[in-house]
C-alpha atoms as a PDB file:
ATOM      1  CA  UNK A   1      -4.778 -20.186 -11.970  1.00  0.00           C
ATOM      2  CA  UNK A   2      -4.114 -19.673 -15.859  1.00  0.00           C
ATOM      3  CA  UNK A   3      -2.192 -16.619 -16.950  1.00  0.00           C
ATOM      4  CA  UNK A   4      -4.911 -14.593 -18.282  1.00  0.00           C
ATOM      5  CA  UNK A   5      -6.286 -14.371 -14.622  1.00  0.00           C
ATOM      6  CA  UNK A   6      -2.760 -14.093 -13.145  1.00  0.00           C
ATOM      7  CA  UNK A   7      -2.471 -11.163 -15.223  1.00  0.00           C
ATOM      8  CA  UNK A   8      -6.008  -9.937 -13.905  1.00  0.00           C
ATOM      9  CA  UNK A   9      -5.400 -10.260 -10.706  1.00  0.00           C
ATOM     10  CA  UNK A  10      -1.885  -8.576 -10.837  1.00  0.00           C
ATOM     11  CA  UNK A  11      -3.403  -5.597 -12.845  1.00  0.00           C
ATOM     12  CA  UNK A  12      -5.915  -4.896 -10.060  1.00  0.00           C
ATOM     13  CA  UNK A  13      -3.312  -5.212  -7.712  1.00  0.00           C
ATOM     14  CA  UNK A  14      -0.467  -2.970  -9.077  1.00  0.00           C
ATOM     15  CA  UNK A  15      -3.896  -0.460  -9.418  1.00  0.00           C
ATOM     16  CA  UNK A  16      -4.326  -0.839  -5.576  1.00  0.00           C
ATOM     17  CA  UNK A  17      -0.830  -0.284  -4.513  1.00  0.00           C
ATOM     18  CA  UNK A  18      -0.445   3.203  -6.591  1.00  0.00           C
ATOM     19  CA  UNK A  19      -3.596   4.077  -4.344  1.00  0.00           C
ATOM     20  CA  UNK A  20      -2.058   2.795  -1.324  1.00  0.00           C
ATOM     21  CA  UNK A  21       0.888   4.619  -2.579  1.00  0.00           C
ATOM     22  CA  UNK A  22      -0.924   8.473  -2.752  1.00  0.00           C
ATOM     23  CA  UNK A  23      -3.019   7.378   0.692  1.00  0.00           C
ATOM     24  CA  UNK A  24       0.257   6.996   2.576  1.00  0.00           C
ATOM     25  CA  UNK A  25       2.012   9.919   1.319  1.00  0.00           C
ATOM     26  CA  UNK A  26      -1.188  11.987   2.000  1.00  0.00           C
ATOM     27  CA  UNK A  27      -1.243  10.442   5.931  1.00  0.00           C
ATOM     28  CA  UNK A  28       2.092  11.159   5.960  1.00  0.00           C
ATOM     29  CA  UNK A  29       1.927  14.643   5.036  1.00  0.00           C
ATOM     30  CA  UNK A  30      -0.906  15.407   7.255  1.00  0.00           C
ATOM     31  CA  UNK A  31       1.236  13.553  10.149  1.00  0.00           C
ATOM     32  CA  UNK A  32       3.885  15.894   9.458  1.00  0.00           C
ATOM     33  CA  UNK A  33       2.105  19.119   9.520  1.00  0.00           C
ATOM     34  CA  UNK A  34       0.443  17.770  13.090  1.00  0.00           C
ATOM     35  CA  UNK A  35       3.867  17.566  14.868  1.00  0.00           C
ATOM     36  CA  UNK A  36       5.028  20.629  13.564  1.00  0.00           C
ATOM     37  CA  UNK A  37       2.095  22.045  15.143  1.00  0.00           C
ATOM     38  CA  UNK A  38       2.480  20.874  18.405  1.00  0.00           C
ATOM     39  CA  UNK A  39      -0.683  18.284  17.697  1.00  0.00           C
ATOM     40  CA  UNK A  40      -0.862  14.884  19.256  1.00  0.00           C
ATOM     41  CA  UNK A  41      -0.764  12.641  15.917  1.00  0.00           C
ATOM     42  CA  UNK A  42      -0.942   9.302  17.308  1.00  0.00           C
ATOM     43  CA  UNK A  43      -4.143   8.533  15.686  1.00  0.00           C
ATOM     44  CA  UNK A  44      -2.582   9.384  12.153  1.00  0.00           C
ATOM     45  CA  UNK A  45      -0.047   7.479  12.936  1.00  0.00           C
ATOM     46  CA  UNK A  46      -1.144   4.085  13.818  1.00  0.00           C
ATOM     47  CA  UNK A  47      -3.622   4.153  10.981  1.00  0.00           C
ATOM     48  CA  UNK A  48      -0.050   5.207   8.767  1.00  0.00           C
ATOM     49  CA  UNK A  49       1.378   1.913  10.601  1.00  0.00           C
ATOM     50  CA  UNK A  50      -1.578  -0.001   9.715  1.00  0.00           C
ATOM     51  CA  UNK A  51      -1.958   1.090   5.657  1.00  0.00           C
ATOM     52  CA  UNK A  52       2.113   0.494   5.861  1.00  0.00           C
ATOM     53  CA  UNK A  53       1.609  -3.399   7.066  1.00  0.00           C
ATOM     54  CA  UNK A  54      -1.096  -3.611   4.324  1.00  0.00           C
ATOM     55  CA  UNK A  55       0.742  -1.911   1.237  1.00  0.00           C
ATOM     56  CA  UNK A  56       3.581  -4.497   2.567  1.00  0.00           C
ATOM     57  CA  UNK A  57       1.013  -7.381   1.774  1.00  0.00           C
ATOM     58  CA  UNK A  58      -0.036  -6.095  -1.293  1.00  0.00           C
ATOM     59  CA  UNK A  59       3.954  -5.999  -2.564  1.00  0.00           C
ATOM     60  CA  UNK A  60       3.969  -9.096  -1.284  1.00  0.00           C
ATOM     61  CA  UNK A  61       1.249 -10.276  -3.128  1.00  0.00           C
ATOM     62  CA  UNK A  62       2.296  -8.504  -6.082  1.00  0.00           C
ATOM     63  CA  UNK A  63       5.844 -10.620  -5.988  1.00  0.00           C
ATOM     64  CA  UNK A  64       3.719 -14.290  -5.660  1.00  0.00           C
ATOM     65  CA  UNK A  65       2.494 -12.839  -8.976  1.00  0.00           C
ATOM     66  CA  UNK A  66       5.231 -12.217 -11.066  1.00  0.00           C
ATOM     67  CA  UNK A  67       6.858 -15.507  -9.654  1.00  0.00           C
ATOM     68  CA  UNK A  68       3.591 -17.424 -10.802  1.00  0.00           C
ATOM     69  CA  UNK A  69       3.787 -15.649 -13.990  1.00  0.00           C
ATOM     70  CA  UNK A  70       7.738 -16.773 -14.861  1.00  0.00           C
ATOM     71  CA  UNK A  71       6.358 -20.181 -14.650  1.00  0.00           C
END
């Protein structure tokens, strides 16, 4: 890949993980408010596990990037 669509794809992907980033904290929140109400929140929280594992990627992802890019 040349920079330009290094850069691209990196852009797109830093624009994803602030998403990611707002998603989790929002599942997490709502998780939170479920326990202290008693609620069963496994369902919140093996979708949290799940967007965790794929915000992990994306950072991951994100890293190949930037070590393309010092190239």
């Amino acid at each position: 890949m040349n920079r330009d669509t290094i850069s691209d794809e990196l852009r797109r992907l830093e624009g994803e993980i602030v998403k990611a980033e707002r998603r989790l904290a929002e599942k997490e929140a709502l998780l939170l408010k479920l326990k202290r109400k008693g609620e069963d929140g496994s369902a919140v929280s093996d979708g949290l596990n799940l967007m965790r594992e794929q915000q992990q990627s994306r950072q991951q992802d994100r890293l190949r990037l930037l070590a393309l890019l010092q190239q």
